[in-house]
C-alpha atoms as a PDB file:
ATOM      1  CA  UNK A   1      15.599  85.372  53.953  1.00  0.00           C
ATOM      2  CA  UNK A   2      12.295  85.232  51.812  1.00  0.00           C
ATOM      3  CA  UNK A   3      14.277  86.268  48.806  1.00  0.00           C
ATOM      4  CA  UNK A   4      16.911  83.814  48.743  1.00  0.00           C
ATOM      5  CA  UNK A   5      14.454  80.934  49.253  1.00  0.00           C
ATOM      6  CA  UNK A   6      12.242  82.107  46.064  1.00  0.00           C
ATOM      7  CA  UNK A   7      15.789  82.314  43.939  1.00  0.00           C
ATOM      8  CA  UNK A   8      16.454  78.102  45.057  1.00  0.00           C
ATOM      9  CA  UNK A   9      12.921  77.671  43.718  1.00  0.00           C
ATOM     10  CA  UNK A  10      13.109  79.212  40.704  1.00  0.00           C
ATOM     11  CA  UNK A  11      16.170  77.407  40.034  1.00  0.00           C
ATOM     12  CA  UNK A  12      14.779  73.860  40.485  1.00  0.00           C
ATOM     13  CA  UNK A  13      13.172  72.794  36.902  1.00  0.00           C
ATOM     14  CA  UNK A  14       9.826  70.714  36.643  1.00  0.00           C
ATOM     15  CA  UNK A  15      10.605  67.101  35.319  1.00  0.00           C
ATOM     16  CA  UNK A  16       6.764  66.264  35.057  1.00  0.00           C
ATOM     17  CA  UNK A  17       7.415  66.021  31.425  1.00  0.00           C
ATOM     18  CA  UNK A  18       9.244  63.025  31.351  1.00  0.00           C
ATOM     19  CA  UNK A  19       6.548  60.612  32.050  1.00  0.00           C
ATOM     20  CA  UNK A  20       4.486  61.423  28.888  1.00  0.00           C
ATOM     21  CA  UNK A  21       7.742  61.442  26.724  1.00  0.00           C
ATOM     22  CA  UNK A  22       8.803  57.484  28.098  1.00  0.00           C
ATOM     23  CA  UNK A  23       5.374  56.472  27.348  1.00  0.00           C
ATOM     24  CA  UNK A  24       5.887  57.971  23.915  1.00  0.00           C
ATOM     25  CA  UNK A  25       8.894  56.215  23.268  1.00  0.00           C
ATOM     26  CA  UNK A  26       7.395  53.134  24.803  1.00  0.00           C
ATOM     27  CA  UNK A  27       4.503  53.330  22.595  1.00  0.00           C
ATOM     28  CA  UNK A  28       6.969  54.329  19.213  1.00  0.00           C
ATOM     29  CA  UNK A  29       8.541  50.877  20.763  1.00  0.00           C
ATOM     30  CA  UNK A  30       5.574  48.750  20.349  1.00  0.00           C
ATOM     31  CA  UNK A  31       4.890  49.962  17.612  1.00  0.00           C
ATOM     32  CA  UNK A  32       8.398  49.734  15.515  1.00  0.00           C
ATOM     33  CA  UNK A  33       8.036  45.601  17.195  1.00  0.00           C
ATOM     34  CA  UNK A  34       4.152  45.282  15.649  1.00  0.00           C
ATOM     35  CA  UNK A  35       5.659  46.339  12.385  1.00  0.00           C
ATOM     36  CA  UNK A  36       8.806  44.007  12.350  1.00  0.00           C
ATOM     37  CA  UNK A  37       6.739  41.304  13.152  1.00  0.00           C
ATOM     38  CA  UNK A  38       4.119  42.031  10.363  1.00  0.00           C
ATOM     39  CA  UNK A  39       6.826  42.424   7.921  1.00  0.00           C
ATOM     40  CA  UNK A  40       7.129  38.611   8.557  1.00  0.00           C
ATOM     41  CA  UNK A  41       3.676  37.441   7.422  1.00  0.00           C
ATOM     42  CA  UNK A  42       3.270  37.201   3.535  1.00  0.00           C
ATOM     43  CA  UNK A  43       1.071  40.101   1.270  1.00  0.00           C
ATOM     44  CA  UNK A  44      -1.998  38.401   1.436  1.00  0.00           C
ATOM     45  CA  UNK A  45      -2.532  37.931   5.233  1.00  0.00           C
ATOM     46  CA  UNK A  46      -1.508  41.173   5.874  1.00  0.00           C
ATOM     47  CA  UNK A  47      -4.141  42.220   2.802  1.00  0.00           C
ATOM     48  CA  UNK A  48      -6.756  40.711   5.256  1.00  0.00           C
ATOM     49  CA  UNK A  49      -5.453  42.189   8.507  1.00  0.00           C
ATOM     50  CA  UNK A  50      -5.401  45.309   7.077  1.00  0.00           C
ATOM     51  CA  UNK A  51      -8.764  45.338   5.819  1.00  0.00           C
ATOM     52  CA  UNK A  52     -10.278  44.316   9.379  1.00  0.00           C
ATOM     53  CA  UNK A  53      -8.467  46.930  11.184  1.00  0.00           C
ATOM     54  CA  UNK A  54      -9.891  49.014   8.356  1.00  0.00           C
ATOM     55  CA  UNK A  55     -13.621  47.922   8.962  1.00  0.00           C
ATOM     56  CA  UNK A  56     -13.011  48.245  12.619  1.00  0.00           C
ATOM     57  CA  UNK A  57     -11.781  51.714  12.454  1.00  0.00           C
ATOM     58  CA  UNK A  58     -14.441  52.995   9.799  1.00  0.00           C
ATOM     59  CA  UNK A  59     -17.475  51.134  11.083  1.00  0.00           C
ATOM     60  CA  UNK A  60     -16.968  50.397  14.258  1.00  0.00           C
ATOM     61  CA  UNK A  61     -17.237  46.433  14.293  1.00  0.00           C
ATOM     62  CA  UNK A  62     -15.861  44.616  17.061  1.00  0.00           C
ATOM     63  CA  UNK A  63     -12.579  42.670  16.567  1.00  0.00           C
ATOM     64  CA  UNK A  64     -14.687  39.421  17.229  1.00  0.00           C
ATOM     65  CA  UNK A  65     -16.827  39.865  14.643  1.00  0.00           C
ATOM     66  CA  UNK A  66     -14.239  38.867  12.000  1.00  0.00           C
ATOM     67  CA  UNK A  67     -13.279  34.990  11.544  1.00  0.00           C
ATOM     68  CA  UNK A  68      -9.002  34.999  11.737  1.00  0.00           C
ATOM     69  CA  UNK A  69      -7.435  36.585   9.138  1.00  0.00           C
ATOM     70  CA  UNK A  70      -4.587  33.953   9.327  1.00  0.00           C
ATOM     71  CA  UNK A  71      -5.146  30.054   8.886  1.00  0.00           C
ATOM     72  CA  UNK A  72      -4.075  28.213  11.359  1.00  0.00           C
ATOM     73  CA  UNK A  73      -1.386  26.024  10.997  1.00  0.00           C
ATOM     74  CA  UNK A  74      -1.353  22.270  11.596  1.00  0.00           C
ATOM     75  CA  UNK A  75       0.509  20.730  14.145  1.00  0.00           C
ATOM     76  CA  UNK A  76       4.157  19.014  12.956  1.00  0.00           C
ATOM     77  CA  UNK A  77       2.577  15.586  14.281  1.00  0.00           C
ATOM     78  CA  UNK A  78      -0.313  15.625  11.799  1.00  0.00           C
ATOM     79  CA  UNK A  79       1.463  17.094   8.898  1.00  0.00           C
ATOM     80  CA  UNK A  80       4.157  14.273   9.134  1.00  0.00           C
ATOM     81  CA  UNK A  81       1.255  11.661   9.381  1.00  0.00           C
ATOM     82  CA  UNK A  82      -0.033  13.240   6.194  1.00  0.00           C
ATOM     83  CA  UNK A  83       3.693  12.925   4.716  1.00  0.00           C
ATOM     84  CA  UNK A  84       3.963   9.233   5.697  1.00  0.00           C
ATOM     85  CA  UNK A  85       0.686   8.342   4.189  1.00  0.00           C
ATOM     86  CA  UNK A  86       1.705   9.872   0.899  1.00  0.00           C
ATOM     87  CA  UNK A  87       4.899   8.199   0.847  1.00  0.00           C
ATOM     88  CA  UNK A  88       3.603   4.937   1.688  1.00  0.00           C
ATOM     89  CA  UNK A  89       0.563   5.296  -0.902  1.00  0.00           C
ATOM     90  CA  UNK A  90       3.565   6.037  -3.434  1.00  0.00           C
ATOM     91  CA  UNK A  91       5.840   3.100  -2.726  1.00  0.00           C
ATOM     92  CA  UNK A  92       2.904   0.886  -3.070  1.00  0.00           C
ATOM     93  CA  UNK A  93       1.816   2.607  -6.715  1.00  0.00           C
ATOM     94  CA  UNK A  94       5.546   1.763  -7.362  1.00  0.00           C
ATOM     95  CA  UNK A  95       6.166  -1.638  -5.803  1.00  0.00           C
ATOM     96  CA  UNK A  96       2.795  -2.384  -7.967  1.00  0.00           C
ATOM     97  CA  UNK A  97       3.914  -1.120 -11.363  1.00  0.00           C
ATOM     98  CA  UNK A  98       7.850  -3.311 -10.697  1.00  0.00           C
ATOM     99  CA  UNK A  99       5.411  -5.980  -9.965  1.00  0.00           C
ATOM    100  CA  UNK A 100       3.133  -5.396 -12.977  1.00  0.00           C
ATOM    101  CA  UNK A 101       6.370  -4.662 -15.047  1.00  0.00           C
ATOM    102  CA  UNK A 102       8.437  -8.490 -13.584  1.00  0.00           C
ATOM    103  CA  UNK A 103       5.200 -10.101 -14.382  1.00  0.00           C
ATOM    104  CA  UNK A 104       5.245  -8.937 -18.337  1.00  0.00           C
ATOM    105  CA  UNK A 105       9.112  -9.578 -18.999  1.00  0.00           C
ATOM    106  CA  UNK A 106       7.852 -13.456 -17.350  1.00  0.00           C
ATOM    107  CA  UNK A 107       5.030 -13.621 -19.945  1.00  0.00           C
ATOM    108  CA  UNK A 108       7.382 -12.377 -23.193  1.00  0.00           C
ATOM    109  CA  UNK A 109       9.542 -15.388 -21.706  1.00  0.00           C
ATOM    110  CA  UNK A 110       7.168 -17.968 -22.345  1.00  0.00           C
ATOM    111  CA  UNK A 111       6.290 -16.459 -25.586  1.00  0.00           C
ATOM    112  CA  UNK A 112       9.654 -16.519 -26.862  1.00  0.00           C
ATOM    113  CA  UNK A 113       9.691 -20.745 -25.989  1.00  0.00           C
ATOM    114  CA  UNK A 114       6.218 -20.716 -27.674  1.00  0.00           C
ATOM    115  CA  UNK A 115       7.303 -19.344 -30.320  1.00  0.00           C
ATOM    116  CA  UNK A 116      10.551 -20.966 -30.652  1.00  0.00           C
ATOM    117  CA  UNK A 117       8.510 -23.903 -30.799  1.00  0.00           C
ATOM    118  CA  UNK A 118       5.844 -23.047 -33.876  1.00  0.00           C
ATOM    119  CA  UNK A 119       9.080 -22.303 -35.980  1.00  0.00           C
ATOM    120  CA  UNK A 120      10.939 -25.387 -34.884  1.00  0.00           C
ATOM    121  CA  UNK A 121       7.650 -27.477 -35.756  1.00  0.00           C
ATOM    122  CA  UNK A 122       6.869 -25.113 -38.850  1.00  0.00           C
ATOM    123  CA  UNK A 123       3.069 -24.145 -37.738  1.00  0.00           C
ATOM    124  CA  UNK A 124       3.660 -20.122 -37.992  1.00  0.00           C
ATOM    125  CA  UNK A 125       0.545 -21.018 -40.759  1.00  0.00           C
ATOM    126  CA  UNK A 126      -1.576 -22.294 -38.130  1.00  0.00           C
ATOM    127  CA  UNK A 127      -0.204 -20.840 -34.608  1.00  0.00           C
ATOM    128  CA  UNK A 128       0.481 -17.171 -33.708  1.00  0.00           C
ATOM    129  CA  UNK A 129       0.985 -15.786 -30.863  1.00  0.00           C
ATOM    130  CA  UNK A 130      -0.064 -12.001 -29.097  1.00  0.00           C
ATOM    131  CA  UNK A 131       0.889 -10.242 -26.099  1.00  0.00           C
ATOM    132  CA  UNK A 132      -2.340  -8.732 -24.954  1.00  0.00           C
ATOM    133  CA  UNK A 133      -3.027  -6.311 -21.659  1.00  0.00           C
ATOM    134  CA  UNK A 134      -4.972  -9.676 -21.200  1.00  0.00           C
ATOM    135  CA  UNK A 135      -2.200 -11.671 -20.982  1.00  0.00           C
ATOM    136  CA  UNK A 136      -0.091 -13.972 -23.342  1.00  0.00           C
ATOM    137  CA  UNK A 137      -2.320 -15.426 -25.735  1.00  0.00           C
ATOM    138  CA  UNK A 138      -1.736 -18.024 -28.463  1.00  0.00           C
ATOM    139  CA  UNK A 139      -4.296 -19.208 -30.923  1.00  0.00           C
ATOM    140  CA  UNK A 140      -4.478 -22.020 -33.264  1.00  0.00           C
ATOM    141  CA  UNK A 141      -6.526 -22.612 -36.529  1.00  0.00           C
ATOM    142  CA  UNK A 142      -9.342 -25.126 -36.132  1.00  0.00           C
ATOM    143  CA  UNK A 143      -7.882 -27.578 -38.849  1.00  0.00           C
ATOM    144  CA  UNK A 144      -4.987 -28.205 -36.875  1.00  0.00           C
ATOM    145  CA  UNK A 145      -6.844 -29.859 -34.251  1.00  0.00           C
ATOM    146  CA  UNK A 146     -10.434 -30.818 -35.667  1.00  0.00           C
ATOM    147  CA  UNK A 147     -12.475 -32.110 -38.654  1.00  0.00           C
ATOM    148  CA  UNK A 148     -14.864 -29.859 -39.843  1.00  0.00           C
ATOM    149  CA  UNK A 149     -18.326 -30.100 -37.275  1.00  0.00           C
ATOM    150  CA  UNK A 150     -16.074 -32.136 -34.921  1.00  0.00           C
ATOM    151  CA  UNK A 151     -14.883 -31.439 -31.551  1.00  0.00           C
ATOM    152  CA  UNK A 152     -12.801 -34.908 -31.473  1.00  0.00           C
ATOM    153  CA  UNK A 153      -9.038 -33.927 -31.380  1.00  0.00           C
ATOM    154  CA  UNK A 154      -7.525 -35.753 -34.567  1.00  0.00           C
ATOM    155  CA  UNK A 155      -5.187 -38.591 -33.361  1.00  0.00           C
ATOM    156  CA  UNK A 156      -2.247 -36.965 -35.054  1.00  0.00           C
ATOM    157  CA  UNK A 157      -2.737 -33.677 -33.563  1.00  0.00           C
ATOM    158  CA  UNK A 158      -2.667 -34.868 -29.849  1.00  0.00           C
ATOM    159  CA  UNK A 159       0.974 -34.796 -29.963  1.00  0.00           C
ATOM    160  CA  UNK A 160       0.215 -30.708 -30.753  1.00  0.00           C
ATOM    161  CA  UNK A 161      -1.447 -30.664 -27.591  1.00  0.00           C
ATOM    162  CA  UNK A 162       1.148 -32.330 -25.529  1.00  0.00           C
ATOM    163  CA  UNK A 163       4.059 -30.600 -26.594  1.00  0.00           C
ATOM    164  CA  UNK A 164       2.294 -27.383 -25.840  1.00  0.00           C
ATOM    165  CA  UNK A 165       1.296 -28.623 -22.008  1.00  0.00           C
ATOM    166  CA  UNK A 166       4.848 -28.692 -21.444  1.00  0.00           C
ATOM    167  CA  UNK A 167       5.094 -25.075 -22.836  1.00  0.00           C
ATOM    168  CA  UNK A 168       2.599 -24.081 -19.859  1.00  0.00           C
ATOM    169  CA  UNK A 169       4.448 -25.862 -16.990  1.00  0.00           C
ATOM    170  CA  UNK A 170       5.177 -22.795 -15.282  1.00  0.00           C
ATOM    171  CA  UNK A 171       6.834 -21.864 -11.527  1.00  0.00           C
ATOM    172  CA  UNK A 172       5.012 -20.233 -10.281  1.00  0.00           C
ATOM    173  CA  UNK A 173       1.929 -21.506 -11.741  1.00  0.00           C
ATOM    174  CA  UNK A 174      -1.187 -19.196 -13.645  1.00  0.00           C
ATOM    175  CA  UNK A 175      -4.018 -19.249 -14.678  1.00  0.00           C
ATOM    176  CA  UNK A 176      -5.447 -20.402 -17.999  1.00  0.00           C
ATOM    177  CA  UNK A 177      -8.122 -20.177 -20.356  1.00  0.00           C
ATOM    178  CA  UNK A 178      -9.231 -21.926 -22.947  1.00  0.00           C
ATOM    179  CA  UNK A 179     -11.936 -20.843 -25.707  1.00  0.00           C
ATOM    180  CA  UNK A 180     -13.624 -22.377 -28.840  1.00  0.00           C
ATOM    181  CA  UNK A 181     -14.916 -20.185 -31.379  1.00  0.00           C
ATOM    182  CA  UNK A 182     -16.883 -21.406 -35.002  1.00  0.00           C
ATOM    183  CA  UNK A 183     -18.103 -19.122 -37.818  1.00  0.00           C
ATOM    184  CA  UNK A 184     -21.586 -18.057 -38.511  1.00  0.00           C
ATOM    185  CA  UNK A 185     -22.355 -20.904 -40.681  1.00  0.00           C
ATOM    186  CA  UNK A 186     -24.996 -22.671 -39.205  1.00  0.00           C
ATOM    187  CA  UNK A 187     -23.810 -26.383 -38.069  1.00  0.00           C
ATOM    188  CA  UNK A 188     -25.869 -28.855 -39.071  1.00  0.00           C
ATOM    189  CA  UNK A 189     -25.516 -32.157 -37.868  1.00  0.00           C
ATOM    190  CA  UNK A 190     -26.750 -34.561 -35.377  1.00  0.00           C
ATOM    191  CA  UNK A 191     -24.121 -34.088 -32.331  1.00  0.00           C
ATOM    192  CA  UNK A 192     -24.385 -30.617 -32.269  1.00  0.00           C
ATOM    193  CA  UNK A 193     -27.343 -28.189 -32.048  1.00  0.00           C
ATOM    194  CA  UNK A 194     -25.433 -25.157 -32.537  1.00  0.00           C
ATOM    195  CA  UNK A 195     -22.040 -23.856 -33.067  1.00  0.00           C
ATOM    196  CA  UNK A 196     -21.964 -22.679 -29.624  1.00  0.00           C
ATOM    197  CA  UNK A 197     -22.213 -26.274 -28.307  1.00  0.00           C
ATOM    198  CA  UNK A 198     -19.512 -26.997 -30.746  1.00  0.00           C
ATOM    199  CA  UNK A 199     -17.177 -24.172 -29.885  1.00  0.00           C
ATOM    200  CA  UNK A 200     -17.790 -25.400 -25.772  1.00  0.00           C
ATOM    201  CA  UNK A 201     -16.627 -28.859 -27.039  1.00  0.00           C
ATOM    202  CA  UNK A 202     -13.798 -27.999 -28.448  1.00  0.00           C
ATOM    203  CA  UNK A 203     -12.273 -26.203 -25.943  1.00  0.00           C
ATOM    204  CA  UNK A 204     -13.107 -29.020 -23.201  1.00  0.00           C
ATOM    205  CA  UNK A 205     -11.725 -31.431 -25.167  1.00  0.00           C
ATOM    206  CA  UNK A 206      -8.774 -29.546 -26.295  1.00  0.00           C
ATOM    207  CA  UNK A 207      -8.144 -29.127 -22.322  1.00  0.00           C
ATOM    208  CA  UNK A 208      -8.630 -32.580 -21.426  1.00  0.00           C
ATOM    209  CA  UNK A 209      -5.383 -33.645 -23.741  1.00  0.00           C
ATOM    210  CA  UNK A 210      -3.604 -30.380 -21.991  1.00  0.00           C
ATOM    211  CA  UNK A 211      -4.347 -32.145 -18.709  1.00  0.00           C
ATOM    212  CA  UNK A 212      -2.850 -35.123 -19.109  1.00  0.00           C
ATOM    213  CA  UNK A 213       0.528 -33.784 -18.203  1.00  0.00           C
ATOM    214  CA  UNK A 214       0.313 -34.861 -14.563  1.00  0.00           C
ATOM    215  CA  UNK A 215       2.648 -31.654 -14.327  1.00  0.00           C
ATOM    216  CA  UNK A 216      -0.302 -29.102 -14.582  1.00  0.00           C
ATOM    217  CA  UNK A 217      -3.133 -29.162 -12.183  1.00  0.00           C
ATOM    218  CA  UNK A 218      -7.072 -29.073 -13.567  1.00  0.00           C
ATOM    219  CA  UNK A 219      -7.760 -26.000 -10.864  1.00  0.00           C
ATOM    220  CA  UNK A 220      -5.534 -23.886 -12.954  1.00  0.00           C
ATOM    221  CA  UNK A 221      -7.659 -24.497 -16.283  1.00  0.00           C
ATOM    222  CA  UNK A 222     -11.451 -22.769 -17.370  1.00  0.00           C
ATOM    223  CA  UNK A 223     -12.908 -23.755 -20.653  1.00  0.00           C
ATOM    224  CA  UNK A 224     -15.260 -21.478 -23.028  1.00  0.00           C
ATOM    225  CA  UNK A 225     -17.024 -21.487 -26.060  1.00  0.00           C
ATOM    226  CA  UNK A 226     -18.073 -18.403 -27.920  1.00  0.00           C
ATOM    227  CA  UNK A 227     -19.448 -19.882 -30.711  1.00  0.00           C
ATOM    228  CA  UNK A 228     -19.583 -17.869 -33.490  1.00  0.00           C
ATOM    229  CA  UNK A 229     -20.233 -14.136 -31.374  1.00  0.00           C
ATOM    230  CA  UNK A 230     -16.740 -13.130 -31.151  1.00  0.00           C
ATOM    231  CA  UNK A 231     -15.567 -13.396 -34.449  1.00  0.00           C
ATOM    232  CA  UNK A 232     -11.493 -12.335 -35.356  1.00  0.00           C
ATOM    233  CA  UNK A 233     -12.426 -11.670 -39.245  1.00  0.00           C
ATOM    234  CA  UNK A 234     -14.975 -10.870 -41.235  1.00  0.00           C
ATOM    235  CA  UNK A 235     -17.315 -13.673 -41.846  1.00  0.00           C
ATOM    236  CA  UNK A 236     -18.482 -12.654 -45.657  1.00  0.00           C
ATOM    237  CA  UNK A 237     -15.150 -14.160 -47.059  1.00  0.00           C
ATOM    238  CA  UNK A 238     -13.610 -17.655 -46.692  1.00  0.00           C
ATOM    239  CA  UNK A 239     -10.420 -16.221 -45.689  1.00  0.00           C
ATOM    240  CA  UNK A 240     -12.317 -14.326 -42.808  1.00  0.00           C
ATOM    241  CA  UNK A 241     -14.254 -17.748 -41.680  1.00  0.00           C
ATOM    242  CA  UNK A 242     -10.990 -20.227 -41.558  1.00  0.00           C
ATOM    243  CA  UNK A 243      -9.262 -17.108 -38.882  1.00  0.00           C
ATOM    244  CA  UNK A 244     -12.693 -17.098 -36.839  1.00  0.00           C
ATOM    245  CA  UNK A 245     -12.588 -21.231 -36.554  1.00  0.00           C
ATOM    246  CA  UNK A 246     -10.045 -21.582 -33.806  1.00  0.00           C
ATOM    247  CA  UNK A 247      -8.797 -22.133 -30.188  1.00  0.00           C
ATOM    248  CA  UNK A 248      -7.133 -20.162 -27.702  1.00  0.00           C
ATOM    249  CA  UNK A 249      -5.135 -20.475 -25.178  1.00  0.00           C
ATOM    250  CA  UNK A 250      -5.144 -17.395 -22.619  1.00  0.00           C
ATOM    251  CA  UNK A 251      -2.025 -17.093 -20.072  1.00  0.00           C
ATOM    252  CA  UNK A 252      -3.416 -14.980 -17.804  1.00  0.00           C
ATOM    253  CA  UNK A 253      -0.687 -12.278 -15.889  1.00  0.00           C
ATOM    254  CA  UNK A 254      -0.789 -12.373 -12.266  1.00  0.00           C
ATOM    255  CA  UNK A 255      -0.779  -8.889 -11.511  1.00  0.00           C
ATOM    256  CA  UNK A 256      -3.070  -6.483 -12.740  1.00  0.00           C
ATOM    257  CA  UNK A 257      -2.046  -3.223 -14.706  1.00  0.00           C
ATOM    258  CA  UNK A 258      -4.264  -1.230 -12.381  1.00  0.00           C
END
């Protein structure tokens, strides 16, 4: 009886064994699962991953020890408020430069009439004409308008100065300057003190005919003299000091390049 009993035992195997082997494959799991996933994050995070597990493993410093390794990422809400900003700030640097762009093509417009109308009249001698990045600006010799030391507009000039008013009736309207400049030749008469007074003059008076036209409006209009400190040509020759004796007129753009 005692013998067949030890025979069943010897035939029943041990299965202890199997619970170390499923945690190895459990842990060859995890394991195969950490590496998939790290295969997903690019060369340089997993640079710095693998040089904290390095640091942890050779000298011992705790995990917490080391900032994250990967940035973290902004939410979809803020990175599409970022977007939108951008893409507003761009339509407005292009609705801007359209703007800026309309507003130049207006400008060569009124320069072509302008012009149209020194070659009709025959004055390219004594008007030109200049599209600046300061706007549209047309100057005429002093002897068209004035005697010499005089700020008087001669009587058959006025009709100069009327014909161009109508050449600045504009819809909508802009602004306008206009300037009197003299050479450096000291004026010397009674009215006058200096060519700075006469240059001021000039332009005021020059403006006052402009305004007539009950079209334009006096709030659109500045007057300025400059006397003889911003000169156009040198001021040694005669040639030089008939360019620097003159008047402009300044159509000023109504948007700004910048």
């Amino acid at each position: 009886m005692s013998r067949r009993k030890k025979k069943h035992d010897d035939d029943h195997m041990d299965e202890s064994w199997l619970i170390p082997y499923a945690d190895l494959l459990t842990l060859l799991l995890a394991l195969f699962i950490v590496l998939y996933a790290s295969s997903s994050v690019d060369a340089e995070k997993f640079e710095e991953l693998s040089q904290v597990f390095s640091e942890i493993f050779t000298g011992g410093t705790g995990m917490m020890d080391f900032p994250s390794p990967v940035a973290p990422q902004q939410s979809s809400d803020q990175e599409e408020k970022e977007g939108a900003a951008n893409n507003d700030e761009s339509d407005k640097e292009d609705a801007k430069k359209l703007a800026f762009e309309k507003d130049q093509e207006e400008l060569k417009e009124i320069q072509k009439k302008v012009n149209q109308y020194i070659k009709t009249n025959e004055l390219e001698a004594q008007f030109v004409t200049k599209l600046t990045k300061e706007g549209l600006l047309l100057t005429i010799r002093d002897n068209v308008l004035f005697d010499s030391g005089s700020a008087t507009v001669q009587v058959n000039d006025t009709n100069v100065a009327k014909e161009l008013s109508k050449l600045l009736e504009m819809n909508p309207p802009r602004n306008i300057i206009i300037s009197g400049h003299t050479d450096n030749v000291p004026i010397s008469n009674a009215e006058y003190e200096s060519n700075w007074e006469l240059s001021v003059m000039r332009a005021v008076n020059f403006m006052k005919i402009i305004l007539d036209n009950p079209n334009l409006k006096p709030e659109w209009f500045s007057a300025k003299g400059f006397g003889e400190f911003e000169p156009a040509a040198d001021n040694s020759t005669a040639e030089g000091r008939g360019k620097n004796r003159r008047v402009e007129v300044l159509i000023l753009p109504r948007v700004s390049p910048e």
